[in-house]
PDB file of N, CA and C in Angstrom:
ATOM      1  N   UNK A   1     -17.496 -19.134   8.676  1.00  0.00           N
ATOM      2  CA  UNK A   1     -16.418 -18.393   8.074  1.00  0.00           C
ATOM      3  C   UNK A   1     -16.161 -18.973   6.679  1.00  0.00           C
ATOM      4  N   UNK A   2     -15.821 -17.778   5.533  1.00  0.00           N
ATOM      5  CA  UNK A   2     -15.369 -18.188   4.584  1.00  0.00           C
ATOM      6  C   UNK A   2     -14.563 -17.909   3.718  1.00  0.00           C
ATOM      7  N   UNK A   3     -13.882 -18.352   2.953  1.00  0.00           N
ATOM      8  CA  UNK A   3     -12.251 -17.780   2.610  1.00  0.00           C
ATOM      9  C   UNK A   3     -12.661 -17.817   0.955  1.00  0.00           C
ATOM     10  N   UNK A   4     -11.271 -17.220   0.398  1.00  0.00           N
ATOM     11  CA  UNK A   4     -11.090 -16.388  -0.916  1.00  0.00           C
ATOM     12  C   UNK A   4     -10.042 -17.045  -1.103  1.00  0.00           C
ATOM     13  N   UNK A   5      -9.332 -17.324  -2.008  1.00  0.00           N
ATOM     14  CA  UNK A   5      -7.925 -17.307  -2.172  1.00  0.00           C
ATOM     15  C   UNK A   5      -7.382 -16.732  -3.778  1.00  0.00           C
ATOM     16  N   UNK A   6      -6.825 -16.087  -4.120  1.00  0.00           N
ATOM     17  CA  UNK A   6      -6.313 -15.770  -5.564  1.00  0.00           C
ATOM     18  C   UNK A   6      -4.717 -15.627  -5.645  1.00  0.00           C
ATOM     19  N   UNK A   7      -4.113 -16.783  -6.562  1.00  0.00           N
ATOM     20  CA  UNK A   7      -3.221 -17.200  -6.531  1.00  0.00           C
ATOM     21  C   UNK A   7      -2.394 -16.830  -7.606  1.00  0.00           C
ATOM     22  N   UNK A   8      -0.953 -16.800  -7.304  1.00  0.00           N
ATOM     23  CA  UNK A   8      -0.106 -15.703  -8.620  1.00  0.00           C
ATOM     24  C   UNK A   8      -0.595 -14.711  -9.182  1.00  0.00           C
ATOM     25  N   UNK A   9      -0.831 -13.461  -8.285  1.00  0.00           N
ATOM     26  CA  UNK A   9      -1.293 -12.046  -9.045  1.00  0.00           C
ATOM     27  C   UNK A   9      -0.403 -11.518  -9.747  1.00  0.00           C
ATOM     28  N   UNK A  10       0.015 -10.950 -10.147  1.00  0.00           N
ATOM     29  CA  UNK A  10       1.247 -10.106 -10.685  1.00  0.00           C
ATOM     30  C   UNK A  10       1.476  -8.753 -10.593  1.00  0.00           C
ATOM     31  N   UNK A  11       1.314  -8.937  -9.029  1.00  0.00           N
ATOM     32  CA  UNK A  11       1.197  -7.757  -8.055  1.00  0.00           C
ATOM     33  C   UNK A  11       2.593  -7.343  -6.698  1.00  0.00           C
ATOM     34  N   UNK A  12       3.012  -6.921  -6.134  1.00  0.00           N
ATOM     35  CA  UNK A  12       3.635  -7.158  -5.588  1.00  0.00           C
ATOM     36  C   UNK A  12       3.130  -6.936  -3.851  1.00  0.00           C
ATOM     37  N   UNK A  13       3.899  -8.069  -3.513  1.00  0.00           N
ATOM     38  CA  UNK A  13       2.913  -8.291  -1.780  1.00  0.00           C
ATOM     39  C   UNK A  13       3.342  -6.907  -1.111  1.00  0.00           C
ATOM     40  N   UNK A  14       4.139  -6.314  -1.413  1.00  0.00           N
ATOM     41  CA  UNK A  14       4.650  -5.184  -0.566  1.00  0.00           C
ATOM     42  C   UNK A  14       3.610  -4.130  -0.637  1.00  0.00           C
ATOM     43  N   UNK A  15       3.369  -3.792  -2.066  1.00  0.00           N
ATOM     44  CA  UNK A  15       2.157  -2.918  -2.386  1.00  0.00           C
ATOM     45  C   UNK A  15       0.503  -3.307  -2.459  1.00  0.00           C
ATOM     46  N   UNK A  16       0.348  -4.804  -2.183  1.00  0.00           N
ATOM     47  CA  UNK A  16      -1.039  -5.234  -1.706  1.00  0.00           C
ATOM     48  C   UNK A  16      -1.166  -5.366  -0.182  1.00  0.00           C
ATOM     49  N   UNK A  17      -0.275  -4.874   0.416  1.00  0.00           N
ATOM     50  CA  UNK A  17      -0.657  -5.249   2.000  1.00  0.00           C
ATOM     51  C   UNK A  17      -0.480  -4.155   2.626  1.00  0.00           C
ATOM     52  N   UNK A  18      -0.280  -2.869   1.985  1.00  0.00           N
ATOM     53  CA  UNK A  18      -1.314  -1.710   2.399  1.00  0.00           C
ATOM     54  C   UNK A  18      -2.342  -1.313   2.141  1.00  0.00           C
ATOM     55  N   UNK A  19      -2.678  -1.974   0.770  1.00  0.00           N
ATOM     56  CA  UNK A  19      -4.133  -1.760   1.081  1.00  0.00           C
ATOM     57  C   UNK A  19      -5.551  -2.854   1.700  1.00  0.00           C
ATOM     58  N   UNK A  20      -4.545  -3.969   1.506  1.00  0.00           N
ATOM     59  CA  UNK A  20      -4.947  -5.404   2.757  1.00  0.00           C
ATOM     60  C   UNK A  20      -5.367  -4.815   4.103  1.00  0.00           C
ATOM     61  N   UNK A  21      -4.127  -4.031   4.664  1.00  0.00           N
ATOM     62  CA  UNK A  21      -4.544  -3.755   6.213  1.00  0.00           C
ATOM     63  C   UNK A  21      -5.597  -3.010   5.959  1.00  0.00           C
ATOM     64  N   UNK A  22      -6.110  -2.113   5.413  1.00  0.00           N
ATOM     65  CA  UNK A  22      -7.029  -1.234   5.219  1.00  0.00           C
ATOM     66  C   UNK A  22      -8.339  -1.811   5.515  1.00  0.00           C
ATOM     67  N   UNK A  23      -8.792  -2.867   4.870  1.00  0.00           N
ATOM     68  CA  UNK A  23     -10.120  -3.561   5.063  1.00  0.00           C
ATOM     69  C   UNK A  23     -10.213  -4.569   6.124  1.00  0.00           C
ATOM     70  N   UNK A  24      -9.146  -4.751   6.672  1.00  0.00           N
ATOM     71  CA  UNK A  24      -9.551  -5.550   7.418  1.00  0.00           C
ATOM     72  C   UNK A  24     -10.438  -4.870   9.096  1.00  0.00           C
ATOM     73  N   UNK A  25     -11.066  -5.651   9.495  1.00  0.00           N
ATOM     74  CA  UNK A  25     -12.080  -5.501  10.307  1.00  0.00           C
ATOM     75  C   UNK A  25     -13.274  -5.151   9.988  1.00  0.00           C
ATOM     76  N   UNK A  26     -13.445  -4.531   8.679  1.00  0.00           N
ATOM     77  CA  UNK A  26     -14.507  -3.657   7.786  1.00  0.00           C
ATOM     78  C   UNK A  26     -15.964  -4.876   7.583  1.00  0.00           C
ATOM     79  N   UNK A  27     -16.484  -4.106   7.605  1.00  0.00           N
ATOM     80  CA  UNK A  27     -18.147  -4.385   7.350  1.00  0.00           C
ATOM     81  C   UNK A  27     -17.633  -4.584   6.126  1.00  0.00           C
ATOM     82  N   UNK A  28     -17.826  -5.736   5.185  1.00  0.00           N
ATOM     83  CA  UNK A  28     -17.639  -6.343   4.032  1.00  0.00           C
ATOM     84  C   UNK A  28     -18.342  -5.207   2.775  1.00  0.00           C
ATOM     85  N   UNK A  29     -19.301  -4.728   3.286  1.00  0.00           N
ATOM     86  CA  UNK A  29     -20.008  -4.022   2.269  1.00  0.00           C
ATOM     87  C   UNK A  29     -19.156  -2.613   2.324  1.00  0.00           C
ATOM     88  N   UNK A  30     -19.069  -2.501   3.113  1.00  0.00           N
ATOM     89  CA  UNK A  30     -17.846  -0.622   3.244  1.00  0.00           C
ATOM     90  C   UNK A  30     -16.729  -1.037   2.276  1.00  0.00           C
ATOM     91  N   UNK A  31     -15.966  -2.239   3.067  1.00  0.00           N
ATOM     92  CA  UNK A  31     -14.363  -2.467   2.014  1.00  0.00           C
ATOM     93  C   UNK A  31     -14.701  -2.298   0.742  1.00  0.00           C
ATOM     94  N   UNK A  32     -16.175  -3.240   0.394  1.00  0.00           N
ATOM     95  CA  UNK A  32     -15.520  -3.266  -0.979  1.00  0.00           C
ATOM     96  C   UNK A  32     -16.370  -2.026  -1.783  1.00  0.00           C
ATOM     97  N   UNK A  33     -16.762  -1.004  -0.999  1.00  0.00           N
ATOM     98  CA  UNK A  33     -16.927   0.004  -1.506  1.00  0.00           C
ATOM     99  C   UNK A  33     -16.051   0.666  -1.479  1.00  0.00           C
ATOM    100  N   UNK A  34     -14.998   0.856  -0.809  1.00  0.00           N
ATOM    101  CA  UNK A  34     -13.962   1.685  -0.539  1.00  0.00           C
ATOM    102  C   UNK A  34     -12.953   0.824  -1.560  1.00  0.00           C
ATOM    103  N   UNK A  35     -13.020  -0.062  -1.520  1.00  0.00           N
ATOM    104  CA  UNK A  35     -11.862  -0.327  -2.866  1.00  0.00           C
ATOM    105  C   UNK A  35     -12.525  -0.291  -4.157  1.00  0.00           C
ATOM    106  N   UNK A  36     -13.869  -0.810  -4.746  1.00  0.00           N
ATOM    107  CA  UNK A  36     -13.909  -0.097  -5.885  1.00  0.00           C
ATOM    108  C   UNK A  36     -13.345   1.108  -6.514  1.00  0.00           C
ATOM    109  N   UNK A  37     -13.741   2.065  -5.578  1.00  0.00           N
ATOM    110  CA  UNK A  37     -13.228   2.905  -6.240  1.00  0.00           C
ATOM    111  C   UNK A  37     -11.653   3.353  -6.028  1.00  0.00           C
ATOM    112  N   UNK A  38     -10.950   3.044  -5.094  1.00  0.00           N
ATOM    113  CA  UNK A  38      -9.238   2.995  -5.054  1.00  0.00           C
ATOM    114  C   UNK A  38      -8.713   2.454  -6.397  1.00  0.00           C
ATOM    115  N   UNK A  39      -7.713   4.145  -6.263  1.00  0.00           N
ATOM    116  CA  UNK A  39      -6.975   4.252  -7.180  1.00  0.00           C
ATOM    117  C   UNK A  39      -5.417   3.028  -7.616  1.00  0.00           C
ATOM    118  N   UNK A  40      -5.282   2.124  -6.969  1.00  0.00           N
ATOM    119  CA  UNK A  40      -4.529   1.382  -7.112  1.00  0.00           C
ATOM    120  C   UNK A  40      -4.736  -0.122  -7.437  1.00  0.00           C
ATOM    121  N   UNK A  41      -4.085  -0.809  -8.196  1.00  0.00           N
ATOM    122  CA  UNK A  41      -3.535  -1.753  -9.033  1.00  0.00           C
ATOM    123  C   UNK A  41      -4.273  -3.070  -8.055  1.00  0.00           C
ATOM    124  N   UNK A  42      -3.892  -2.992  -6.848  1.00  0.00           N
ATOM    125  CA  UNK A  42      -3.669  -3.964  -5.689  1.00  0.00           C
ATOM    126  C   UNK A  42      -5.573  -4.235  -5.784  1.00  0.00           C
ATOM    127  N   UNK A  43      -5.901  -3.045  -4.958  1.00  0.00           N
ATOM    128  CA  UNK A  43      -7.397  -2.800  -4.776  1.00  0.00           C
ATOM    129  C   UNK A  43      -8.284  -3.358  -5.507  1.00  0.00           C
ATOM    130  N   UNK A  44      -8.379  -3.707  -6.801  1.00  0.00           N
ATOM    131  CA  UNK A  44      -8.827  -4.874  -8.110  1.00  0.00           C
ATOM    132  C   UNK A  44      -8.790  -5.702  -7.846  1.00  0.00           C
ATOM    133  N   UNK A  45      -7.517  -6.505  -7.490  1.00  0.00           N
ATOM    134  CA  UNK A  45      -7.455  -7.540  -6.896  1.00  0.00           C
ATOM    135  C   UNK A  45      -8.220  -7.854  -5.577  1.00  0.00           C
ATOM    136  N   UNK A  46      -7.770  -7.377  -4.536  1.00  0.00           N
ATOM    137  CA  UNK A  46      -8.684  -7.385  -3.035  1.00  0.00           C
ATOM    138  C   UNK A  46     -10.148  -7.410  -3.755  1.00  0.00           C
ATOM    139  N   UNK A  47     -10.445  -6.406  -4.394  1.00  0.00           N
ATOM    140  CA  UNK A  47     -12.240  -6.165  -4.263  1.00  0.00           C
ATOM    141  C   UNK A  47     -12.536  -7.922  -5.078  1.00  0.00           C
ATOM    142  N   UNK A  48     -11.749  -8.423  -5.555  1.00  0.00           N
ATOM    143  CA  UNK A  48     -12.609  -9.769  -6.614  1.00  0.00           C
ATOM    144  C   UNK A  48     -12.436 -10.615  -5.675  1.00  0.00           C
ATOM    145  N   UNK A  49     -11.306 -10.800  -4.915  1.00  0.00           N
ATOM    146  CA  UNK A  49     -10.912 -12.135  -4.092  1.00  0.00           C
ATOM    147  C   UNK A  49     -12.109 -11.417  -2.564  1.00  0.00           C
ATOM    148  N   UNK A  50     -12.371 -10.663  -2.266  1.00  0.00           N
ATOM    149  CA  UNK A  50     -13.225  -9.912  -0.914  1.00  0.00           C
ATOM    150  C   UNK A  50     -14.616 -10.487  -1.680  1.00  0.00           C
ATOM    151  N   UNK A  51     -15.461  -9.871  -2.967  1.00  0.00           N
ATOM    152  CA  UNK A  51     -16.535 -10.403  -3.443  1.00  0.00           C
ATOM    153  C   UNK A  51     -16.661 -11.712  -3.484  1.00  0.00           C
ATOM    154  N   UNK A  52     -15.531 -12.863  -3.984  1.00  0.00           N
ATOM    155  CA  UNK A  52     -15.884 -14.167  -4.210  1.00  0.00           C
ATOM    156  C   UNK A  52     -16.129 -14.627  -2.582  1.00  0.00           C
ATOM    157  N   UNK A  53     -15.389 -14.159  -1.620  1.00  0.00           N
ATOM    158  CA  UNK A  53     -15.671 -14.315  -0.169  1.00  0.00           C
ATOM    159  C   UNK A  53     -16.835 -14.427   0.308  1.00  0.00           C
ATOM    160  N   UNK A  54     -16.990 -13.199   0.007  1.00  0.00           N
ATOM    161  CA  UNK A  54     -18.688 -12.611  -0.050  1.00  0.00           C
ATOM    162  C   UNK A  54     -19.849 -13.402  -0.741  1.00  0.00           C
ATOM    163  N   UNK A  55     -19.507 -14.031  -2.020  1.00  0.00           N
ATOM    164  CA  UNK A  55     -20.149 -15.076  -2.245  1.00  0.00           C
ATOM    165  C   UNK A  55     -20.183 -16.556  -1.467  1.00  0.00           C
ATOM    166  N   UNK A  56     -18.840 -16.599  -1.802  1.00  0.00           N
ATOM    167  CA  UNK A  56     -18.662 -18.128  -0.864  1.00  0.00           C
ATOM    168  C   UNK A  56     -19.552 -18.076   0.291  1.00  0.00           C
ATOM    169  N   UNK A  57     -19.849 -17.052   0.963  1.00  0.00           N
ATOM    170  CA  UNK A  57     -20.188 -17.589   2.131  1.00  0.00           C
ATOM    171  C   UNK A  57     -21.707 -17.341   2.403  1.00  0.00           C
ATOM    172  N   UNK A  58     -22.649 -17.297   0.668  1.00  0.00           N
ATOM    173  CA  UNK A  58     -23.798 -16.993   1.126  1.00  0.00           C
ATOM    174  C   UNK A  58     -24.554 -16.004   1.938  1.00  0.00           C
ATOM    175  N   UNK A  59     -24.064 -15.004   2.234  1.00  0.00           N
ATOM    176  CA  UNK A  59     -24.714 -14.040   2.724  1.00  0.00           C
ATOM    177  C   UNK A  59     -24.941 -12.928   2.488  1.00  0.00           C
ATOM    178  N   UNK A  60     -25.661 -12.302   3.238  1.00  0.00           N
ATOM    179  CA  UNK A  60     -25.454 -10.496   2.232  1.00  0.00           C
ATOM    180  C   UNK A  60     -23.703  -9.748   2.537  1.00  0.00           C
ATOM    181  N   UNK A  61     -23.659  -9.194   1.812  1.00  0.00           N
ATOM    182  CA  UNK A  61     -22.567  -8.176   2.175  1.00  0.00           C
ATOM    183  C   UNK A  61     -22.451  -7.334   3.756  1.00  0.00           C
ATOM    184  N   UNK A  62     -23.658  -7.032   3.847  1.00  0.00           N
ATOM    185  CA  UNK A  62     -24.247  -6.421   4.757  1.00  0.00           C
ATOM    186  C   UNK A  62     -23.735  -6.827   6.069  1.00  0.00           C
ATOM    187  N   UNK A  63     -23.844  -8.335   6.215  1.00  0.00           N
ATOM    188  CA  UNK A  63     -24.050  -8.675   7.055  1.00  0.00           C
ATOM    189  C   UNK A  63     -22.550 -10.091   7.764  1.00  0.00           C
ATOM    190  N   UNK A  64     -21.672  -9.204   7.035  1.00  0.00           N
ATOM    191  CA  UNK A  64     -20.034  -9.975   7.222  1.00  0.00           C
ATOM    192  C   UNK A  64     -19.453  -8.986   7.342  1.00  0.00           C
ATOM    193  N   UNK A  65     -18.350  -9.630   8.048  1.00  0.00           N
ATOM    194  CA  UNK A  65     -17.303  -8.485   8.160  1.00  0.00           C
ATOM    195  C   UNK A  65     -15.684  -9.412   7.469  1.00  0.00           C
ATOM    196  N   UNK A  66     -14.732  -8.449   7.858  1.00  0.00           N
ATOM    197  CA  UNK A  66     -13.618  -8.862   6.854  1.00  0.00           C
ATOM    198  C   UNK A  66     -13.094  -9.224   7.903  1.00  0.00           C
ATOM    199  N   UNK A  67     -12.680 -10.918   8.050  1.00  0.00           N
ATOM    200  CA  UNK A  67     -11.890 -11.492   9.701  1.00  0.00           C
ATOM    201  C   UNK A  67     -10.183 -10.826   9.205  1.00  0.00           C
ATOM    202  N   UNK A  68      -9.715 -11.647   8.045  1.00  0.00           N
ATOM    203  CA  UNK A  68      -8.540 -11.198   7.639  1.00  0.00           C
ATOM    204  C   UNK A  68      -8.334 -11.359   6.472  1.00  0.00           C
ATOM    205  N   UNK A  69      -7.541 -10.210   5.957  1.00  0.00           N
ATOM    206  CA  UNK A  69      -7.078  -9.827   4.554  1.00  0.00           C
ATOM    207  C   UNK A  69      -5.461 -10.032   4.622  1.00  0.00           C
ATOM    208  N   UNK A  70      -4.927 -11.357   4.196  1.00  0.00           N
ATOM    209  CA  UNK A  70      -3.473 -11.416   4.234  1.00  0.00           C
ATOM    210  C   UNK A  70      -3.182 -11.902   2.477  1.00  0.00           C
ATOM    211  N   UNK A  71      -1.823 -11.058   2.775  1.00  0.00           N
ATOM    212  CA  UNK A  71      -0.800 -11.169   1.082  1.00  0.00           C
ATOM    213  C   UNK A  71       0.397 -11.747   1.744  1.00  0.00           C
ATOM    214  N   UNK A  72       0.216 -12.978   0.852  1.00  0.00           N
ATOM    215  CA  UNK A  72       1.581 -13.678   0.581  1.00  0.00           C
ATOM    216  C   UNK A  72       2.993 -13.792  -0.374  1.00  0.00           C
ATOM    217  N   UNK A  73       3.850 -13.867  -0.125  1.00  0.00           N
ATOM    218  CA  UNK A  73       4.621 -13.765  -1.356  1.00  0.00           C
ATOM    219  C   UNK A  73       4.430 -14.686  -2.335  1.00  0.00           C
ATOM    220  N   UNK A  74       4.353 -14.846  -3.712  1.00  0.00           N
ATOM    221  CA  UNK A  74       4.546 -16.034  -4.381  1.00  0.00           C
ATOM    222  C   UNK A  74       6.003 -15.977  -5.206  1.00  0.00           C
ATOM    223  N   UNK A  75       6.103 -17.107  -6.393  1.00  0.00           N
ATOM    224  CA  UNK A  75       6.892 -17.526  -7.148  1.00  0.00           C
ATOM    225  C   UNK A  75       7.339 -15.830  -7.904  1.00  0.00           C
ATOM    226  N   UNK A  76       8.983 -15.803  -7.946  1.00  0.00           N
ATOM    227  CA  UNK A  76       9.325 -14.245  -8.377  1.00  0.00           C
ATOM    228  C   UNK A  76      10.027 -14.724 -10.005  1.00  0.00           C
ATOM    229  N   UNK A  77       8.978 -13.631 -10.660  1.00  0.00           N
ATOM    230  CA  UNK A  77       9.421 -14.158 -12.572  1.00  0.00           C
ATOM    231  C   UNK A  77      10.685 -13.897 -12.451  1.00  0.00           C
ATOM    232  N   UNK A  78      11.934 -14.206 -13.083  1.00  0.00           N
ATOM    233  CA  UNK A  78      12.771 -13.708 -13.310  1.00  0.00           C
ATOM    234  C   UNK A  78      12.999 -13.085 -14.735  1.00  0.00           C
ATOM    235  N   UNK A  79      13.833 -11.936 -14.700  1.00  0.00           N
ATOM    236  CA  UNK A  79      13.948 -11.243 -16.127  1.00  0.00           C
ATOM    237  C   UNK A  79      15.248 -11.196 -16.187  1.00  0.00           C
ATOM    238  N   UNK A  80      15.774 -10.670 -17.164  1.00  0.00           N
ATOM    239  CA  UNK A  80      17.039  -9.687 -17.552  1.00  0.00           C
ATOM    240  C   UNK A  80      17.157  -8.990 -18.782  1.00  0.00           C
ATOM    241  N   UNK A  81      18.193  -7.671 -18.287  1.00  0.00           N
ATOM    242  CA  UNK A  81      17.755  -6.659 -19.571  1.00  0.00           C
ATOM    243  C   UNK A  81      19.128  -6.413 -19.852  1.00  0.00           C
ATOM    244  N   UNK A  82      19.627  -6.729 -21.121  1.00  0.00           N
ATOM    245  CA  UNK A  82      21.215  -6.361 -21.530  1.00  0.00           C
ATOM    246  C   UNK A  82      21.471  -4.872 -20.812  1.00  0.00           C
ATOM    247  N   UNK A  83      23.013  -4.788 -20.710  1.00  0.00           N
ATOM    248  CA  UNK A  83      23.459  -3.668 -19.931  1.00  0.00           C
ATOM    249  C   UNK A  83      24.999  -3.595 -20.997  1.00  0.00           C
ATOM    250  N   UNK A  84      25.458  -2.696 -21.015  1.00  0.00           N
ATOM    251  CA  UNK A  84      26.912  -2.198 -20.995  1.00  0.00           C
ATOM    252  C   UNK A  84      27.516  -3.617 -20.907  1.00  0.00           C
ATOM    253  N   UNK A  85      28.839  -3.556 -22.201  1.00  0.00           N
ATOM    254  CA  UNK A  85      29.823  -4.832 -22.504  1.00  0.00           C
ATOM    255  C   UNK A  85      29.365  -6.118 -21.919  1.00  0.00           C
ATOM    256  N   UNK A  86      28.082  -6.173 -22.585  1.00  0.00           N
ATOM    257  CA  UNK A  86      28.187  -7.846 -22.734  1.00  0.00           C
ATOM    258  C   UNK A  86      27.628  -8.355 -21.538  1.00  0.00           C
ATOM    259  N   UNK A  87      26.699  -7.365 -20.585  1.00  0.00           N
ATOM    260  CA  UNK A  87      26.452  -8.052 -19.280  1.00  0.00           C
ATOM    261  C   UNK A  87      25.326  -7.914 -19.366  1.00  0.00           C
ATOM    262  N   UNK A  88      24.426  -8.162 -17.860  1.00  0.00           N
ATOM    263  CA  UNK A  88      22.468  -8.409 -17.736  1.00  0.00           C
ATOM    264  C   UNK A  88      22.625  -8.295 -16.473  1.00  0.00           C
ATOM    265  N   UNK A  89      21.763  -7.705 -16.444  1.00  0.00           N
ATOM    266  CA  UNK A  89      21.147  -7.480 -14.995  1.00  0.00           C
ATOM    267  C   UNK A  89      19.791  -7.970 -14.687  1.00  0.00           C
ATOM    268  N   UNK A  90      19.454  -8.842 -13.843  1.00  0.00           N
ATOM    269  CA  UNK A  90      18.613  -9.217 -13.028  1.00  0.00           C
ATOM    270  C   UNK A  90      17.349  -8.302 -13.483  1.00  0.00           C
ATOM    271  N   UNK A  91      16.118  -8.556 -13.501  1.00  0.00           N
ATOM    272  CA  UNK A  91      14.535  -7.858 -13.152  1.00  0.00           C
ATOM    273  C   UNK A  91      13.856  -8.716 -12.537  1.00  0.00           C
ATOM    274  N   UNK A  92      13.276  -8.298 -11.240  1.00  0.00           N
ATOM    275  CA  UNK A  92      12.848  -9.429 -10.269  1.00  0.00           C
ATOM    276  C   UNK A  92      11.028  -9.031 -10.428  1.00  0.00           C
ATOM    277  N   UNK A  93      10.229  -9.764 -10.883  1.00  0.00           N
ATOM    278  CA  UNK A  93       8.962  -9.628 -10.992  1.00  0.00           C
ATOM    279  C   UNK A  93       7.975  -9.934 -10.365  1.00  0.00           C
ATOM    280  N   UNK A  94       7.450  -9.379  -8.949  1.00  0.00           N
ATOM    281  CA  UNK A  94       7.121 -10.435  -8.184  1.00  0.00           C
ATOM    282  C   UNK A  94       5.699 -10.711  -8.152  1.00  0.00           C
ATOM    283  N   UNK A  95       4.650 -11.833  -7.414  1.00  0.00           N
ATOM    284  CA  UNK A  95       3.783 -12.558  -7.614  1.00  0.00           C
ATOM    285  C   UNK A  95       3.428 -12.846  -6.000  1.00  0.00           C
ATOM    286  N   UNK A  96       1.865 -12.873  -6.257  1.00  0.00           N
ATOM    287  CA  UNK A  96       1.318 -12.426  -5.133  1.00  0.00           C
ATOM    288  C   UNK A  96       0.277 -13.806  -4.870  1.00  0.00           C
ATOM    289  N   UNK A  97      -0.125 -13.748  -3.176  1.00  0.00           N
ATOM    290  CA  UNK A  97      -1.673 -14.900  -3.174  1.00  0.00           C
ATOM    291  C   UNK A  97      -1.948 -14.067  -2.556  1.00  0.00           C
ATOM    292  N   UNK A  98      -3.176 -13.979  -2.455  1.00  0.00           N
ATOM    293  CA  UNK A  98      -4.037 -12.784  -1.789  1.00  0.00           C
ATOM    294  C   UNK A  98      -5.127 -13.948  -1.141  1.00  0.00           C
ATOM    295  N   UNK A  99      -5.593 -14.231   0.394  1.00  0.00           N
ATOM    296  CA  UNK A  99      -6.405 -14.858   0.951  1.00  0.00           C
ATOM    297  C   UNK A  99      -7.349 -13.987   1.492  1.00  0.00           C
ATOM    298  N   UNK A 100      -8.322 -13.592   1.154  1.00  0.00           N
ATOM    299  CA  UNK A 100      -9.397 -12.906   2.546  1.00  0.00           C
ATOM    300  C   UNK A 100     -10.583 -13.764   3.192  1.00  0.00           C
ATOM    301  N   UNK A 101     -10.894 -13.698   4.181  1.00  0.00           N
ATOM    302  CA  UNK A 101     -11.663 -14.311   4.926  1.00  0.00           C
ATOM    303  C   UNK A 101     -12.470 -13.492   5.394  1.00  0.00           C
ATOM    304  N   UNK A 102     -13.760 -13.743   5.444  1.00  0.00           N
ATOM    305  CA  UNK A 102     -15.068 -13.391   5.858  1.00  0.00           C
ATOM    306  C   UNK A 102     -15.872 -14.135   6.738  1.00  0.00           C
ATOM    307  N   UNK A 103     -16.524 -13.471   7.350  1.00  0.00           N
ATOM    308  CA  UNK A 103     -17.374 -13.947   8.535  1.00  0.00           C
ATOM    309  C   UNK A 103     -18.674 -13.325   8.963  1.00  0.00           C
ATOM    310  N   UNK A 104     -19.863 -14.079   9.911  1.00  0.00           N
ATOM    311  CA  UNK A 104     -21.211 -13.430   9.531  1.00  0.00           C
ATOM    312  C   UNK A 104     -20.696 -12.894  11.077  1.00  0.00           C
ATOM    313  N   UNK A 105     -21.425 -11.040  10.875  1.00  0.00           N
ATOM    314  CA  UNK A 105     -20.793 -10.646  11.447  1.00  0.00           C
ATOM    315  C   UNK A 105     -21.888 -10.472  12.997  1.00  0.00           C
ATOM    316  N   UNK A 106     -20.656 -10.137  14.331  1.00  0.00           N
ATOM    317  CA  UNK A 106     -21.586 -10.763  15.333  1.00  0.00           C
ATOM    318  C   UNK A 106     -20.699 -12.620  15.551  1.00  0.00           C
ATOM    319  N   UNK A 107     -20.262 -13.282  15.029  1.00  0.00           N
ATOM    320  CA  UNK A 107     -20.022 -14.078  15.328  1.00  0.00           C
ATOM    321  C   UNK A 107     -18.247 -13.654  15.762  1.00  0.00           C
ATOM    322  N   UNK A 108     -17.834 -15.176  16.950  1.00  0.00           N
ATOM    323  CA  UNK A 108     -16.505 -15.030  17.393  1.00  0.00           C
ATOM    324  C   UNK A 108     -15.428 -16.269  16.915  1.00  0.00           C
TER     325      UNK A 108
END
């Protein structure tokens, strides 16, 4: 087994862990065909941290599958944007780790 990790995305975990569940169980070579081409922000991310997996662990694509695709929360930027008499309001920016793990597939 071999793991990925990509740390502080500037993504938000809420919107990377629908398309997280998506690949997981997947024949490594399907996911990251199916996220190349996905239309979302998140999916960029997954497909680089799923490929370096895919590297890490020496094997073909072919021949791994995706054990688990989990998003973590990370560190949240903080902002603020002037408002009406003299006040600010909060902008919460949030930040992502994205871990996937791979495995040769056939194994338990």
């Amino acid at each position: 087994m071999s793991r990925a990790l990509l740390k502080h995305v500037r993504l938000s975990p809420i919107k990377a862990r629908l398309i997280a569940s998506e690949i997981q169980g997947l024949n490594a070579e399907k996911a990251l065909a199916s996220l190349q081409f996905a239309p979302n922000k998140a999916a960029r991310f997954i497909y680089k941290a799923l490929a370096s997996a895919v590297a890490n662990s020496g094997l073909d694509a072919s021949k791994t599958i995706v054990k688990s695709a989990r998003v973590d929360k990370a560190a949240i930027l903080r902002r603020f944007t002037p408002r009406a008499r003299g006040r600010a309001t909060p902008i919460r920016k949030p930040t992502s780790h994205i871990l996937v793990e791979v495995e040769k597939e056939g194994d338990k």
